[in-house]
N, C-alpha and C. Protein backbone atom coordinates (compact mmCIF):
# COMPACT_ATOMS: atom_id res chain seq x y z
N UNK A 1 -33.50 -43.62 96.95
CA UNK A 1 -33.03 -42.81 95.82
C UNK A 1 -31.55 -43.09 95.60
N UNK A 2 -30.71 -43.61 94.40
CA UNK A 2 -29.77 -43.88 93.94
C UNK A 2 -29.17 -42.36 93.89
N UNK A 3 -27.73 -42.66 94.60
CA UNK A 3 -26.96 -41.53 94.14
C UNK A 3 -26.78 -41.22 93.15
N UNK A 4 -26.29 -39.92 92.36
CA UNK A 4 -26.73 -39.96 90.96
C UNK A 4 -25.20 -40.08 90.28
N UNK A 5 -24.00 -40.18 91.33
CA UNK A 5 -22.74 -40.80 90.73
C UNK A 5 -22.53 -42.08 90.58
N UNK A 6 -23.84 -43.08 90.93
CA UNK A 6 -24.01 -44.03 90.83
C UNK A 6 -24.03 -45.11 89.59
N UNK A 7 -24.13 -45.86 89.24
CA UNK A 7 -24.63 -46.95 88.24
C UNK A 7 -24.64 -48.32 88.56
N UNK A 8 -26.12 -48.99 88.01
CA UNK A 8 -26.59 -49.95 88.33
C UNK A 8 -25.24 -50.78 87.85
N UNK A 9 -24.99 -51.94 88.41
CA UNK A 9 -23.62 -52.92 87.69
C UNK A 9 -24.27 -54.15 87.76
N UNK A 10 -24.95 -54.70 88.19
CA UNK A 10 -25.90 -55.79 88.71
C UNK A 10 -26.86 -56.44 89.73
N UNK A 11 -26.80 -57.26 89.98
CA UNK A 11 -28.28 -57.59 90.99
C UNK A 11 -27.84 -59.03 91.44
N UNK A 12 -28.21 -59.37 92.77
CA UNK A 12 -28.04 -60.48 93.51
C UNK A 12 -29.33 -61.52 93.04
N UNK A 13 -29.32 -62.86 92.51
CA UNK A 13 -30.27 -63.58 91.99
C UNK A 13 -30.86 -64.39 93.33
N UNK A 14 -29.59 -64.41 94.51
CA UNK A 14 -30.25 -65.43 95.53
C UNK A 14 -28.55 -65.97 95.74
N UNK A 15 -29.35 -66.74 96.39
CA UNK A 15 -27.80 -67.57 97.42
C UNK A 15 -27.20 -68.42 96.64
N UNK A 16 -26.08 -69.03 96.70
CA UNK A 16 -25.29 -70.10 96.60
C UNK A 16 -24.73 -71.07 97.65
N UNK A 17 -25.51 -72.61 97.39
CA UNK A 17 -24.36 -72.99 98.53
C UNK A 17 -25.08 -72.73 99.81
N UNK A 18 -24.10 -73.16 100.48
CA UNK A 18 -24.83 -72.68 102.03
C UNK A 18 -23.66 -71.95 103.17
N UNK A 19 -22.26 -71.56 102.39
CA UNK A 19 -22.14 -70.74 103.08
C UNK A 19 -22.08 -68.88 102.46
N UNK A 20 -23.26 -68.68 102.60
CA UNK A 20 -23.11 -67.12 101.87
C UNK A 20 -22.68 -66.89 101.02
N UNK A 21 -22.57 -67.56 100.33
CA UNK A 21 -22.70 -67.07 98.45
C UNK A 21 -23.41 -66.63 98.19
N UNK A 22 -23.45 -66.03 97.03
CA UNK A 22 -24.52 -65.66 96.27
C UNK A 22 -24.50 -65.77 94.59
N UNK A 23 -25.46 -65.89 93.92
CA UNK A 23 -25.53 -65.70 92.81
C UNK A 23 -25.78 -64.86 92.48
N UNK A 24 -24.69 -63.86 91.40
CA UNK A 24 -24.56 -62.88 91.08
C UNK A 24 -24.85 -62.75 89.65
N UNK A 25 -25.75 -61.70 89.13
CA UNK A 25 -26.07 -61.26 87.18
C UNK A 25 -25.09 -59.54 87.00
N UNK A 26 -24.11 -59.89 86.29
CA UNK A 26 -23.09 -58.59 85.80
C UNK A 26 -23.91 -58.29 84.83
N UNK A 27 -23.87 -56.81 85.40
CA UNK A 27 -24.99 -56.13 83.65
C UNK A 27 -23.69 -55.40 83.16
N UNK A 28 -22.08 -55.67 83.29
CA UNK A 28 -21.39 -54.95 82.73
C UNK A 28 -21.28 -55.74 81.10
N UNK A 29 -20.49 -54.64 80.74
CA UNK A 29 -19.83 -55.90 79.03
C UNK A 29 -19.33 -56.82 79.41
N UNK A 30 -18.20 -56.54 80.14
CA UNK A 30 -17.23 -57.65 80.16
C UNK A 30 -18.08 -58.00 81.54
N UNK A 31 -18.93 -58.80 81.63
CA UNK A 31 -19.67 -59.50 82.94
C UNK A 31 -18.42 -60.33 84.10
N UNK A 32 -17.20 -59.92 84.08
CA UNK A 32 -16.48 -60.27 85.10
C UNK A 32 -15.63 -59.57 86.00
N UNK A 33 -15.41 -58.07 85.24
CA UNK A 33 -15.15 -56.69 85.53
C UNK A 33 -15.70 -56.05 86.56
N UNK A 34 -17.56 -57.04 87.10
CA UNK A 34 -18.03 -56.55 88.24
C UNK A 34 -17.17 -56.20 89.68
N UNK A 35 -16.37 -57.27 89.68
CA UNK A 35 -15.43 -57.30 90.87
C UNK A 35 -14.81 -56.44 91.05
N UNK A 36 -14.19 -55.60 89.99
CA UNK A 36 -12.97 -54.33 89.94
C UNK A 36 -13.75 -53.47 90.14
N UNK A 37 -15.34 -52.92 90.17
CA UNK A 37 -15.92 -51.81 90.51
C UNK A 37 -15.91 -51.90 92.04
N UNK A 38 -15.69 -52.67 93.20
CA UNK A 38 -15.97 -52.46 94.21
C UNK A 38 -15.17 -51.26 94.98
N UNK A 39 -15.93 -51.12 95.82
CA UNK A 39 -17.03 -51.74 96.73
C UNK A 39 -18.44 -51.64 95.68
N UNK A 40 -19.61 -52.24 95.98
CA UNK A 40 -20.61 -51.93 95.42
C UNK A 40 -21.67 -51.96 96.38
N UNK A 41 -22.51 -51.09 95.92
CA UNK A 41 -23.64 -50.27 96.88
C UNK A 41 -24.82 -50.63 96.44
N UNK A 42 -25.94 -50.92 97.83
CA UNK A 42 -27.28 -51.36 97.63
C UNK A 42 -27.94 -49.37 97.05
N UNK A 43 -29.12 -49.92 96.31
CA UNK A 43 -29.95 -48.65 95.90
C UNK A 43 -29.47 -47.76 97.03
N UNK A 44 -30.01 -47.90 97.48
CA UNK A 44 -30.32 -46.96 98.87
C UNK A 44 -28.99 -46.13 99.61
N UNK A 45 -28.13 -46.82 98.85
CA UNK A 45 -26.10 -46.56 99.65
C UNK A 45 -26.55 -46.74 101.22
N UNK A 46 -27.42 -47.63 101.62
CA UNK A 46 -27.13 -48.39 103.08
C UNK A 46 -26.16 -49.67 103.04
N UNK A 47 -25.92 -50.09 102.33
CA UNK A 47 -24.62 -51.10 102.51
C UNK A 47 -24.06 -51.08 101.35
N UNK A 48 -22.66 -51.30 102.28
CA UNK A 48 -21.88 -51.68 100.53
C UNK A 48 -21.11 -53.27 100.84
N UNK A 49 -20.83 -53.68 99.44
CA UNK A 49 -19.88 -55.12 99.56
C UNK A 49 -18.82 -54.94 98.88
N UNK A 50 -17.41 -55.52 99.36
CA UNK A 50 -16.36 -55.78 98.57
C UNK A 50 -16.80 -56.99 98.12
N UNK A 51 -16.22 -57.79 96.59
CA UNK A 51 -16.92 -58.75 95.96
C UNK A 51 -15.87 -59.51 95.44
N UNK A 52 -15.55 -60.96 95.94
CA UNK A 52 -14.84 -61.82 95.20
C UNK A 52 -15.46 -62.76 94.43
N UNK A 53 -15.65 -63.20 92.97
CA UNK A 53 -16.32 -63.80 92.23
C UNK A 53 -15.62 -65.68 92.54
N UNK A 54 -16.10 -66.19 92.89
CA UNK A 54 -16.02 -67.56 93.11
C UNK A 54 -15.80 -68.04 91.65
N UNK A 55 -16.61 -68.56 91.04
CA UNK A 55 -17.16 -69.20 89.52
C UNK A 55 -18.00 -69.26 89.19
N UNK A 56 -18.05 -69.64 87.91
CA UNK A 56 -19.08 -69.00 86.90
C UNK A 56 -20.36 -70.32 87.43
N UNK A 57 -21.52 -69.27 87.45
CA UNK A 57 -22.50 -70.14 87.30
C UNK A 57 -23.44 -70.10 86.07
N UNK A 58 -24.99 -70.63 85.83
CA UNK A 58 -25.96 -70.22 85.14
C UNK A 58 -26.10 -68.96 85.06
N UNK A 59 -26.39 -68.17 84.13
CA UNK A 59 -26.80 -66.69 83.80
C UNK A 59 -25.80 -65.68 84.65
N UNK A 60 -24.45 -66.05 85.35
CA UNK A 60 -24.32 -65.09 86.08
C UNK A 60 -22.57 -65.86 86.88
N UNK A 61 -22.36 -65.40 88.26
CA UNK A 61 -21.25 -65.62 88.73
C UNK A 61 -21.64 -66.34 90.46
N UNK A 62 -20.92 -67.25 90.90
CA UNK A 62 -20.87 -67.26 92.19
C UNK A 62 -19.68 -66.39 93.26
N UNK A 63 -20.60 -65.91 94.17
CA UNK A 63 -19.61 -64.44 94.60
C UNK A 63 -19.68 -64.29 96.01
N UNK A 64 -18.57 -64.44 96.59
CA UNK A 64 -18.78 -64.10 98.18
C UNK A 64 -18.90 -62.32 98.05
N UNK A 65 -19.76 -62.08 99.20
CA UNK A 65 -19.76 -60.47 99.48
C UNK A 65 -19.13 -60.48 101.25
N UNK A 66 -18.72 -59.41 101.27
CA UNK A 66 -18.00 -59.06 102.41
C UNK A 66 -19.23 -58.82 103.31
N UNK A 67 -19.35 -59.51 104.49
CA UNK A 67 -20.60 -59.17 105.68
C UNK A 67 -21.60 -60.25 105.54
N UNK A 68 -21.44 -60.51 104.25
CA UNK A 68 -22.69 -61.62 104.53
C UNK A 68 -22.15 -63.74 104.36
N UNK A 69 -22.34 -64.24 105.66
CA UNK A 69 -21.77 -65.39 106.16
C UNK A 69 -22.58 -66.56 106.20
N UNK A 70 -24.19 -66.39 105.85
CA UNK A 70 -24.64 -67.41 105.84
C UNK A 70 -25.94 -67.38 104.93
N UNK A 71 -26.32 -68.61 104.28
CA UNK A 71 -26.92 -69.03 103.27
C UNK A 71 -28.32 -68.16 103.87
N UNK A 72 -28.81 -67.82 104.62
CA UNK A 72 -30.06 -66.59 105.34
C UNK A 72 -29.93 -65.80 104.71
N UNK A 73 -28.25 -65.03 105.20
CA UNK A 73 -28.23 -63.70 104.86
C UNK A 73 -28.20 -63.13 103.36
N UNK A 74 -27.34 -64.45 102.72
CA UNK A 74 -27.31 -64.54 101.04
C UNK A 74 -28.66 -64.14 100.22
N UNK A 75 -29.72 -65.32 101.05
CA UNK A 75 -31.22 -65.80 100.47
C UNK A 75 -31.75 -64.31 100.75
N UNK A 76 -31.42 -63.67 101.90
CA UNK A 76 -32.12 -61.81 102.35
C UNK A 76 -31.85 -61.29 101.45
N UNK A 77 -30.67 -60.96 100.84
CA UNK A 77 -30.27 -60.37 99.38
C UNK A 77 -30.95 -60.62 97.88
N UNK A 78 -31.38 -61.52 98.05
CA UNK A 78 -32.26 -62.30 96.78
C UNK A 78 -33.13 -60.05 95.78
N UNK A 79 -32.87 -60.30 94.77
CA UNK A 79 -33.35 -59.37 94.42
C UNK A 79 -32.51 -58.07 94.26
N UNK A 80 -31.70 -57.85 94.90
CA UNK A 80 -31.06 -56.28 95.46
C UNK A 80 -30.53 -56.23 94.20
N UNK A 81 -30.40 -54.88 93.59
CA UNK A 81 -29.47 -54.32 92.83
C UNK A 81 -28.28 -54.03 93.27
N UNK A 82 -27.11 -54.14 92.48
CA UNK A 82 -25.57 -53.46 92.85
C UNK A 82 -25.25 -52.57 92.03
N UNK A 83 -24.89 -51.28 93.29
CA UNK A 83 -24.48 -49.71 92.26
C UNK A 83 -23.20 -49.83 92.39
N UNK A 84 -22.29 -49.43 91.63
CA UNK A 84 -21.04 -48.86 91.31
C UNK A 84 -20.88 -47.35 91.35
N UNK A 85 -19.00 -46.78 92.39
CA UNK A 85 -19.22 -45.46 91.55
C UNK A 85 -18.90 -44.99 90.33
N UNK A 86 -19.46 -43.81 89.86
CA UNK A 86 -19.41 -43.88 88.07
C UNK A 86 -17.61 -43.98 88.23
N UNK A 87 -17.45 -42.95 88.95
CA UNK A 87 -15.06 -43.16 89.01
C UNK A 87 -14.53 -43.86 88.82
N UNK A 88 -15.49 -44.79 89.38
CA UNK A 88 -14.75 -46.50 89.11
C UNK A 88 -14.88 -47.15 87.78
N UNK A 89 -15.92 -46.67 87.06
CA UNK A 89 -16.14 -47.28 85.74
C UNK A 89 -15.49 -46.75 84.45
N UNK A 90 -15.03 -47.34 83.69
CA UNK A 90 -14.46 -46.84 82.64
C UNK A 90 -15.09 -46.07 82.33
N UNK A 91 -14.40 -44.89 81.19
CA UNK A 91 -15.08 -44.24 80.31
C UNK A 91 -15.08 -44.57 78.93
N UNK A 92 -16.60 -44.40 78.57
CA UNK A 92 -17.26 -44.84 77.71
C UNK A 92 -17.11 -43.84 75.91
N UNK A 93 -16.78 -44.79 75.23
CA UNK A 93 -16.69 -43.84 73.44
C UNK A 93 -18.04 -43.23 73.42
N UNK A 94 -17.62 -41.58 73.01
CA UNK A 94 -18.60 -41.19 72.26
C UNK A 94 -19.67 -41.29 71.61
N UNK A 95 -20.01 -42.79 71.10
CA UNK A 95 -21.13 -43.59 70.69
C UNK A 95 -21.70 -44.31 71.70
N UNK A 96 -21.27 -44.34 72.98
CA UNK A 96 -21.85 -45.47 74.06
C UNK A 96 -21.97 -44.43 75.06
N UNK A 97 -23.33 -45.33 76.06
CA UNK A 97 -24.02 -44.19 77.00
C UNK A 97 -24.29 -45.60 78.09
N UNK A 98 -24.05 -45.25 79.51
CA UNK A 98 -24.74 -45.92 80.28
C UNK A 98 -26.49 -45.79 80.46
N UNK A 99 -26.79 -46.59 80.93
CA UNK A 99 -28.49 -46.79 80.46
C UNK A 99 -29.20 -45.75 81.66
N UNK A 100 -28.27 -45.26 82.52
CA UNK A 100 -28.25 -44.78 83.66
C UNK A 100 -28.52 -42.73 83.65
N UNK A 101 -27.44 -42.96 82.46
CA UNK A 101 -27.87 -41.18 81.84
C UNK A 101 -28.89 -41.04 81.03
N UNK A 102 -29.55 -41.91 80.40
CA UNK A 102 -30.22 -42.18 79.42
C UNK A 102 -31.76 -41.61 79.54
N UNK A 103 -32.07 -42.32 80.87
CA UNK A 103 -33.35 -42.68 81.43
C UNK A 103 -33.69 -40.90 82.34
N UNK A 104 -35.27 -40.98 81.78
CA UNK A 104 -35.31 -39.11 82.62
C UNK A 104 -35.03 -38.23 81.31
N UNK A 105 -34.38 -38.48 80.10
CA UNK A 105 -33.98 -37.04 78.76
C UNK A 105 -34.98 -37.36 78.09
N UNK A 106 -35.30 -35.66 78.12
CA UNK A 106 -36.76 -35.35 76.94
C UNK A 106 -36.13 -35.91 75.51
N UNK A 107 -37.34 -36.28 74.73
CA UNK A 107 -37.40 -36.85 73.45
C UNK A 107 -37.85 -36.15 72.33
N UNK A 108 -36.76 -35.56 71.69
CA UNK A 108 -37.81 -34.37 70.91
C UNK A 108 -37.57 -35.01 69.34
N UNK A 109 -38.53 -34.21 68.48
CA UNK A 109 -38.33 -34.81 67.37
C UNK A 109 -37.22 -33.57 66.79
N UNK A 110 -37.11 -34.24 65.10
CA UNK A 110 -35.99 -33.26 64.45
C UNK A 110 -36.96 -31.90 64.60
N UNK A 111 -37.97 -31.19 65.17
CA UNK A 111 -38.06 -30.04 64.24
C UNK A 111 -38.67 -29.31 65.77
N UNK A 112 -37.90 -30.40 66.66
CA UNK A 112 -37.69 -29.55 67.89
C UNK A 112 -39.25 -29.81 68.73
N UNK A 113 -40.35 -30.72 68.43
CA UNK A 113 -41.02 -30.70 69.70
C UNK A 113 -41.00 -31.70 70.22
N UNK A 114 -40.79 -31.86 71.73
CA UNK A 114 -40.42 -32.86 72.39
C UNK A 114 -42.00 -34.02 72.29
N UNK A 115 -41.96 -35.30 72.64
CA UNK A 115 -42.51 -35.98 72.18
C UNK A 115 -42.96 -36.86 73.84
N UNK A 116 -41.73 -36.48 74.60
CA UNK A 116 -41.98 -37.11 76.08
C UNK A 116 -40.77 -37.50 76.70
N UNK A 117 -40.81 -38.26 77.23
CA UNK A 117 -39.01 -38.49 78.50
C UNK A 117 -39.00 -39.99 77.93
N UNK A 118 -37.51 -40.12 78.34
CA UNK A 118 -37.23 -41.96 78.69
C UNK A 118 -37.59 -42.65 79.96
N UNK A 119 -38.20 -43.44 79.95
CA UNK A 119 -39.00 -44.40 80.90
C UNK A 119 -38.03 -45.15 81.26
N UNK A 120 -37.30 -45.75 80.49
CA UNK A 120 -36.40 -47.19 80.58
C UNK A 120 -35.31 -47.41 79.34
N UNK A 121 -34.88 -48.49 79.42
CA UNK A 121 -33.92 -48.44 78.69
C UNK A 121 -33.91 -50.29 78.26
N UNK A 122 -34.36 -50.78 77.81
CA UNK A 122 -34.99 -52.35 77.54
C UNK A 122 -34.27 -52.77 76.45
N UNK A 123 -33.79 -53.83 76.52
CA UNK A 123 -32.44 -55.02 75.62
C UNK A 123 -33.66 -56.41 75.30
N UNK A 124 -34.09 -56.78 74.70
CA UNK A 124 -34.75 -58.21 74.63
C UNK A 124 -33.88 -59.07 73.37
N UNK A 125 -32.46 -59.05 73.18
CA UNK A 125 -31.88 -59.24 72.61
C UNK A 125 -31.14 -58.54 71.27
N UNK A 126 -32.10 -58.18 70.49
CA UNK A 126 -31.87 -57.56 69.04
C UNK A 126 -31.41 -56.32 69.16
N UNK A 127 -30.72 -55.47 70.48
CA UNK A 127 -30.50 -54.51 70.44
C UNK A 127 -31.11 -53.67 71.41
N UNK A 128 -30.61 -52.38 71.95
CA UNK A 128 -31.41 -51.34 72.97
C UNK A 128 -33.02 -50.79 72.55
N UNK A 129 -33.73 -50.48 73.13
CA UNK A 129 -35.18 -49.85 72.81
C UNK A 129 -35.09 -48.90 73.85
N UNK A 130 -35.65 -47.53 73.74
CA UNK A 130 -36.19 -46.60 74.39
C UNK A 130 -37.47 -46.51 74.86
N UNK A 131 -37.78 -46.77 76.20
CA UNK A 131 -39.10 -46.92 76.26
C UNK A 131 -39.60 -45.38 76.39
N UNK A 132 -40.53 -45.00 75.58
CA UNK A 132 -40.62 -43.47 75.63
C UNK A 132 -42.17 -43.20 76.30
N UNK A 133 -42.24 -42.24 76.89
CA UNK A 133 -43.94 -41.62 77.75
C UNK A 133 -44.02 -40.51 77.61
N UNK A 134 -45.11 -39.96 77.08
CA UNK A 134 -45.21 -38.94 77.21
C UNK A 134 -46.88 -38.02 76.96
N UNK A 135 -47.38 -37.13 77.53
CA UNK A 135 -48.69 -36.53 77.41
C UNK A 135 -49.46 -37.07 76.30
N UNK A 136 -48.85 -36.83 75.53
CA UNK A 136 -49.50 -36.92 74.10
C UNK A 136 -49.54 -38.21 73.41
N UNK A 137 -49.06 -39.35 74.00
CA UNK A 137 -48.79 -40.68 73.85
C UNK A 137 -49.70 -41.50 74.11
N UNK A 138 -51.09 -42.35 73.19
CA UNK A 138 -51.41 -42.69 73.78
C UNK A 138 -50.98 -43.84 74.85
N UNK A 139 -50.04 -44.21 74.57
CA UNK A 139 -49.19 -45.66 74.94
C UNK A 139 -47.40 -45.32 74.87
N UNK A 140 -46.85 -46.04 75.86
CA UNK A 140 -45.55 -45.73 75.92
C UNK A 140 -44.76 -46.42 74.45
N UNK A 141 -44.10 -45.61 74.19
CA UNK A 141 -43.59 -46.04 72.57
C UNK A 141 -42.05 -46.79 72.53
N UNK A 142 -41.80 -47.65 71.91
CA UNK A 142 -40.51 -48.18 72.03
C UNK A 142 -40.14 -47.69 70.62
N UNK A 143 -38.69 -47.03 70.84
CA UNK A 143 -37.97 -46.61 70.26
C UNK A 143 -36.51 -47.37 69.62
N UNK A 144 -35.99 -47.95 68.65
CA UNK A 144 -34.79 -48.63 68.78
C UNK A 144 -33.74 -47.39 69.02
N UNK A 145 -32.90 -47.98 69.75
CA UNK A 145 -31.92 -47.33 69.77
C UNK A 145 -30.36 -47.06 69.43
N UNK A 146 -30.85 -46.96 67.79
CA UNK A 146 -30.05 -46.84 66.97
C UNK A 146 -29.50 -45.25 66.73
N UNK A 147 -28.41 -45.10 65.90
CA UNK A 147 -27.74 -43.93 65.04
C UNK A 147 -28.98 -43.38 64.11
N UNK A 148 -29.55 -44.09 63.54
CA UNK A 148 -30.52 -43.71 62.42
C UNK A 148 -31.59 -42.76 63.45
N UNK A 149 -32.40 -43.93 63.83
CA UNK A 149 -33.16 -43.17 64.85
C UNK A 149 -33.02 -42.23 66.11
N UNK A 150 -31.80 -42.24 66.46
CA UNK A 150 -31.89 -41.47 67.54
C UNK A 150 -30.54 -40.93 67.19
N UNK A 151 -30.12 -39.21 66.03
CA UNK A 151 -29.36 -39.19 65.86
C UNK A 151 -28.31 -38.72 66.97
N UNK A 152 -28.68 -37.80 67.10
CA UNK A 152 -28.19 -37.08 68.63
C UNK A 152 -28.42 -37.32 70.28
N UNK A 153 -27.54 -37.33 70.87
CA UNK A 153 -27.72 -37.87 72.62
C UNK A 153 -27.16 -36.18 72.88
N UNK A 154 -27.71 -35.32 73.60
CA UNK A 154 -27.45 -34.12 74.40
C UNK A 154 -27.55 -34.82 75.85
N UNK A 155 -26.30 -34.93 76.51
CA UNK A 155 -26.32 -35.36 77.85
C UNK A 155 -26.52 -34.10 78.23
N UNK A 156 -25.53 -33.08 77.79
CA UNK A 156 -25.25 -31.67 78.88
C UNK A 156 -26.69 -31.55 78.40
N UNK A 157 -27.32 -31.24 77.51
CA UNK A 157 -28.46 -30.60 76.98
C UNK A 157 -30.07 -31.30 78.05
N UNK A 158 -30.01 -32.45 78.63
CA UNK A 158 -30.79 -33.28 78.96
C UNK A 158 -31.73 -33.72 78.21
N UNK A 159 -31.57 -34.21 76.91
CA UNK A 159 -32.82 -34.29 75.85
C UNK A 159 -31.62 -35.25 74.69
N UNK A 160 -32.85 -36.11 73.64
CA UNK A 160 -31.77 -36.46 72.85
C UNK A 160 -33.20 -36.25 71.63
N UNK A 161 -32.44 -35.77 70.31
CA UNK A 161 -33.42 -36.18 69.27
C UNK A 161 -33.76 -37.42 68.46
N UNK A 162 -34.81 -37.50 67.77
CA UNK A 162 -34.97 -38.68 67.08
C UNK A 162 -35.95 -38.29 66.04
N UNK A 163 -35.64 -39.05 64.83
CA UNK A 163 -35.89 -39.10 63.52
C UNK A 163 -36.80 -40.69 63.24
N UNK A 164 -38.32 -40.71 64.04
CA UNK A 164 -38.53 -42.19 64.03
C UNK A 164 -39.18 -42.71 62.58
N UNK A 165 -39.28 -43.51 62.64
CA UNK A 165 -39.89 -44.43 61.38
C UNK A 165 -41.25 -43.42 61.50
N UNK A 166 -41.78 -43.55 60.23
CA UNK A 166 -43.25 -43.47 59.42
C UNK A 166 -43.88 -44.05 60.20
N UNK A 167 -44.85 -43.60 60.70
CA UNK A 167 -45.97 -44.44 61.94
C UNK A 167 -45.90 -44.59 62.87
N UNK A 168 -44.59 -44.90 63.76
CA UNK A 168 -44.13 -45.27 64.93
C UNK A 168 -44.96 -44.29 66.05
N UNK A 169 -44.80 -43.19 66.00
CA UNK A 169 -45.28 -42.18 67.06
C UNK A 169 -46.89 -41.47 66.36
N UNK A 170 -47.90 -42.19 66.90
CA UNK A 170 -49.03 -41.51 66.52
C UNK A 170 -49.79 -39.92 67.52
């Protein structure tokens, strides 16, 4: 269970090299900023790494982590997510939300009945989608996650509304 002052910042792709590198994917904006969040923490906050970014590779960065010394221990990492604490991360405009608060808030429509929770929070280029679930659903619904459609975000509230397209939610 992720601490909940936490946020995902990226994920270890596998090793680099053969002495303990690793290849690193920044899910930040500025994908090089990962380094200034450290230390960074596995899911679980059983280890953490201080992180020096080597150079840029394919899809991502080459990065020594503090503790880990050999192309084994790198290749063991293959997969892991990296949390950040939120303290460490900037704060975000009024229009921007980490994907992290997002996920878990009821979905109600404008006239107030909720419709189901956020599942996920999914990018396939063209922009954010809400993956939405809920009782009455026969199928989890993707939502864009736009101003239009989703006018309001209630963090304190835990719920956000949405105004979806004609058809979208049967």
């Amino acid at each position: 269970m992720t601490a909940p002052d936490r946020v995902c910042v990226g994920a270890i792709a596998g090793s680099f090299g053969v002495r303990g590198e690793v290849r690193l994917k920044s899910f930040c904006a500025e994908p090089e900023a990962i380094a200034d969040y450290a230390p960074l923490f596995t899911e679980d906050g059983g280890r953490s790494f201080d992180i020096t970014l080597t150079g840029a590779v394919k899809g991502g960065f080459a990065a020594r982590l503090s503790g880990v010394t050999s192309k084994e221990a790198a290749d063991a990492l293959r997969g892991t997510s990296l949390f950040a604490d939120r303290a460490r991360l900037p704060s975000l405009p009024d229009d921007e939300f980490y994907h992290a608060d997002l996920i878990g808030l009821a979905v109600v429509d404008t006239g107030g009945v909720e419709i189901g929770r956020v599942r996920a929070v999914l990018n396939h280029g063209a922009g954010d989608l809400l993956e939405v679930l809920g009782p009455g659903l026969k199928a989890p619904v993707l939502l864009p996650f736009t101003r239009a459609v989703v006018p309001t975000v209630d963090l304190a509230g835990g719920r956000l509304i949405t105004d979806p397209p004609e058809g979208l939610i049967e």
